[in-house]
Protein backbone atom coordinates (compact mmCIF):
# COMPACT_ATOMS: atom_id res chain seq x y z
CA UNK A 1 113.17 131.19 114.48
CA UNK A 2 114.47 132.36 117.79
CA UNK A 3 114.80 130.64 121.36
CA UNK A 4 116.22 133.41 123.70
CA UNK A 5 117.61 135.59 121.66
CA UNK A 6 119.55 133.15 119.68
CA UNK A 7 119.12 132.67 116.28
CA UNK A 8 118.26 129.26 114.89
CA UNK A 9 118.59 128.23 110.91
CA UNK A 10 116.77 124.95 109.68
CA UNK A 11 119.11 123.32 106.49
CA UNK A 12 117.32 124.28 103.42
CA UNK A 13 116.68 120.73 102.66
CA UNK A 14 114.86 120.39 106.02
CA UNK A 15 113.14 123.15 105.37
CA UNK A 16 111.88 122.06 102.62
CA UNK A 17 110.61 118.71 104.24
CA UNK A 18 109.16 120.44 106.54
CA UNK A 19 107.19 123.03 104.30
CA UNK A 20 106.09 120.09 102.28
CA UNK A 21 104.89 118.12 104.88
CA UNK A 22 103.12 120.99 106.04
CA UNK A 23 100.90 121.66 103.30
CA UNK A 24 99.93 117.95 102.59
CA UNK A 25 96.55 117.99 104.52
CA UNK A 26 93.75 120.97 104.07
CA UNK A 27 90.49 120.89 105.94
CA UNK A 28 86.97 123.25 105.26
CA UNK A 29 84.63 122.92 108.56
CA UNK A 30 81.31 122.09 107.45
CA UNK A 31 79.67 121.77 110.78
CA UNK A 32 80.30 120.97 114.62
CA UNK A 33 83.90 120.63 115.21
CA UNK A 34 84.62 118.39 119.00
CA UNK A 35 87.02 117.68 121.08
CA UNK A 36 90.16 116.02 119.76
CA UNK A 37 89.83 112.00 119.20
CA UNK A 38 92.99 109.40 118.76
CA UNK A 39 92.93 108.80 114.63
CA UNK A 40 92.87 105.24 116.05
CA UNK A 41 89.17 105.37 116.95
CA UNK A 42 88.35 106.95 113.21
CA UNK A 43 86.48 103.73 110.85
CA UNK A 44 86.84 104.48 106.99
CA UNK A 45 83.43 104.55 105.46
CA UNK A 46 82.97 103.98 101.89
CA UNK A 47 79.06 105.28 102.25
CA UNK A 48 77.93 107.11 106.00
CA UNK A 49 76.00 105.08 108.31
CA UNK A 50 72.86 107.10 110.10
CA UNK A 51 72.88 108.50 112.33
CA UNK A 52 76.04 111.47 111.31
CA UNK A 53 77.14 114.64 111.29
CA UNK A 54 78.75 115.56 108.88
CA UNK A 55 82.05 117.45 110.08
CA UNK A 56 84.92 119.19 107.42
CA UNK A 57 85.90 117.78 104.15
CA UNK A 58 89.16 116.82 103.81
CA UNK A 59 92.12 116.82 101.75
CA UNK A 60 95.56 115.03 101.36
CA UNK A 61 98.72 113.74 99.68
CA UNK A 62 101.35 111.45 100.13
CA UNK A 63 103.83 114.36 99.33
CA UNK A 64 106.50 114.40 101.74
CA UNK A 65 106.16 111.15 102.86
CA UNK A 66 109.07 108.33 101.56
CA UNK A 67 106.47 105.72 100.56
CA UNK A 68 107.85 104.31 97.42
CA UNK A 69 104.44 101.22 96.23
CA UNK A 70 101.31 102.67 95.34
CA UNK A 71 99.89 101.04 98.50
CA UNK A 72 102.64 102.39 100.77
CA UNK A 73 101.32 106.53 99.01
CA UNK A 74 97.71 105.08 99.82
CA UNK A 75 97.56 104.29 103.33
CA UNK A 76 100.21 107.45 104.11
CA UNK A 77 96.71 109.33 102.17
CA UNK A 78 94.22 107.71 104.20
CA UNK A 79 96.41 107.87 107.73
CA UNK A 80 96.76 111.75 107.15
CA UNK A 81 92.79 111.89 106.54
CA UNK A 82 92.40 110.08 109.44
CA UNK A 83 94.59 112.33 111.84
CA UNK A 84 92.64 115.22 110.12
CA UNK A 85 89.28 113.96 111.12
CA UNK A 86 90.34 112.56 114.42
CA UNK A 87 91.94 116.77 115.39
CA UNK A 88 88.46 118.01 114.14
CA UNK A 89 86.48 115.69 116.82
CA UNK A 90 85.31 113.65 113.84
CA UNK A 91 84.97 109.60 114.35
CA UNK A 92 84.64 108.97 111.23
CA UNK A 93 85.57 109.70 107.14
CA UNK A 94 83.81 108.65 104.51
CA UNK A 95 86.29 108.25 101.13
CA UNK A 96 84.89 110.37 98.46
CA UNK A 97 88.40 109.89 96.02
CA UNK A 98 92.12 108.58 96.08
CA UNK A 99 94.32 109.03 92.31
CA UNK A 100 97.64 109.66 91.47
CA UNK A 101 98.97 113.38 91.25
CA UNK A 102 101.38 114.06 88.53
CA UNK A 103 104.73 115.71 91.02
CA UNK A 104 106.55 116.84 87.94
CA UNK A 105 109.23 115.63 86.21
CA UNK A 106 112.86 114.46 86.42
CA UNK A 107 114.57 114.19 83.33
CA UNK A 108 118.59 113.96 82.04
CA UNK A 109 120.12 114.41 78.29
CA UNK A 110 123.96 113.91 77.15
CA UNK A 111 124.44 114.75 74.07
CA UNK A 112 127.73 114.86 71.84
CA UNK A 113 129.35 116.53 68.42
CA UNK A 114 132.08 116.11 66.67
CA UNK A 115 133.69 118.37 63.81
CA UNK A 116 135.97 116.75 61.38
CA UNK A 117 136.87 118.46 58.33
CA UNK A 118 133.47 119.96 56.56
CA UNK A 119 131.53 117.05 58.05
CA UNK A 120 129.93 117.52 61.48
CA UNK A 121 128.27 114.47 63.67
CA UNK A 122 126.07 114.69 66.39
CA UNK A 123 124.40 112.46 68.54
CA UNK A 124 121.85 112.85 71.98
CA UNK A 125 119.92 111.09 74.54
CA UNK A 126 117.59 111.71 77.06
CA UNK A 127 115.05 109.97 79.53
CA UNK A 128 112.45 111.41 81.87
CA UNK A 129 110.30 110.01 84.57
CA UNK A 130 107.18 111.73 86.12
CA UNK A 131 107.21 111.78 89.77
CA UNK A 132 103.59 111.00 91.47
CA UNK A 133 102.23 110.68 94.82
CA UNK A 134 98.72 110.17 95.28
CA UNK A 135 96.23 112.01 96.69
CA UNK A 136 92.56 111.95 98.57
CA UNK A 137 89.23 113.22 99.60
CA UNK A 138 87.09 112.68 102.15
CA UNK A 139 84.02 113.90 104.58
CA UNK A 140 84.67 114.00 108.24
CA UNK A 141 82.00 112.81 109.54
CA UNK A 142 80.56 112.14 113.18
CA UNK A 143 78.34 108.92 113.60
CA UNK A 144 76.33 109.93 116.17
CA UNK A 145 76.15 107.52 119.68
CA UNK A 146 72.90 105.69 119.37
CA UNK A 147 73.87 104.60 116.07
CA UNK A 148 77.72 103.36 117.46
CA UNK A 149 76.20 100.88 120.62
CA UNK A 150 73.72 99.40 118.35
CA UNK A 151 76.27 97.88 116.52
């Protein structure tokens, strides 16, 4: 990255952050994209109300994000599907899926030996935890006007 000549170097851990939390969200248009909304004005759907448009479906993960509960991963799932919709010009998602995503794996092993004579002793342990984050689905929708003032 440059700004006037001058070279500037992000630290590879925020670099990493960054890349993460770049690639946590995916869209595929589907139909008419509008004019950017506020992800405030998007309502969560659990089955489309008619009049609607269907929009983009979406994808996302809490990856990145420093939500530790299972509720905490959730909403940061549904907030980024949200702020998906609302840049597409969609008012609206409809949930299609939200699981937990296996990260990987952290894991740590000690192990010892000793020699004494002709005899030989050894003894290990180890423990691993799987890292997960969740992730989601969804269809941006647009619920068309008529359909919004009659309610």
């Amino acid at each position: 990255m440059t700004l006037r000549g001058k070279s500037l170097r992000l630290p590879a851990g925020l670099a990493i952050i960054a890349t993460l939390a770049a690639c946590t969200t995916s869209h595929v248009i589907v139909g008419r994209v509008r004019a950017p909304i506020s992800a405030d004005q998007v309502k969560i759907y659990l089955r489309p109300p008619a009049p609607y448009e269907e929009v983009a479906l979406l994808e996302s993960s809490s990856r990145g994000s420093f939500a530790v509960s299972a509720q905490a991963r959730t909403d940061k799932v549904v907030d980024r599907l949200k702020k998906e919709a609302a840049s597409l010009g969609a008012n609206g998602i409809v949930l299609r899926e939200i699981a937990d995503q296996s990260e990987g794996s952290v894991g740590s092993e000690f192990a010892s030996a000793t020699v004494s004579g002709r005899t030989t002793n050894a003894v290990g342990t180890g423990i691993s935890a799987t890292l997960f984050s969740k992730g989601g689905s969804a269809i941006a929708i647009y619920v068309l006007a008529e359909d919004v003032s009659s309610r």
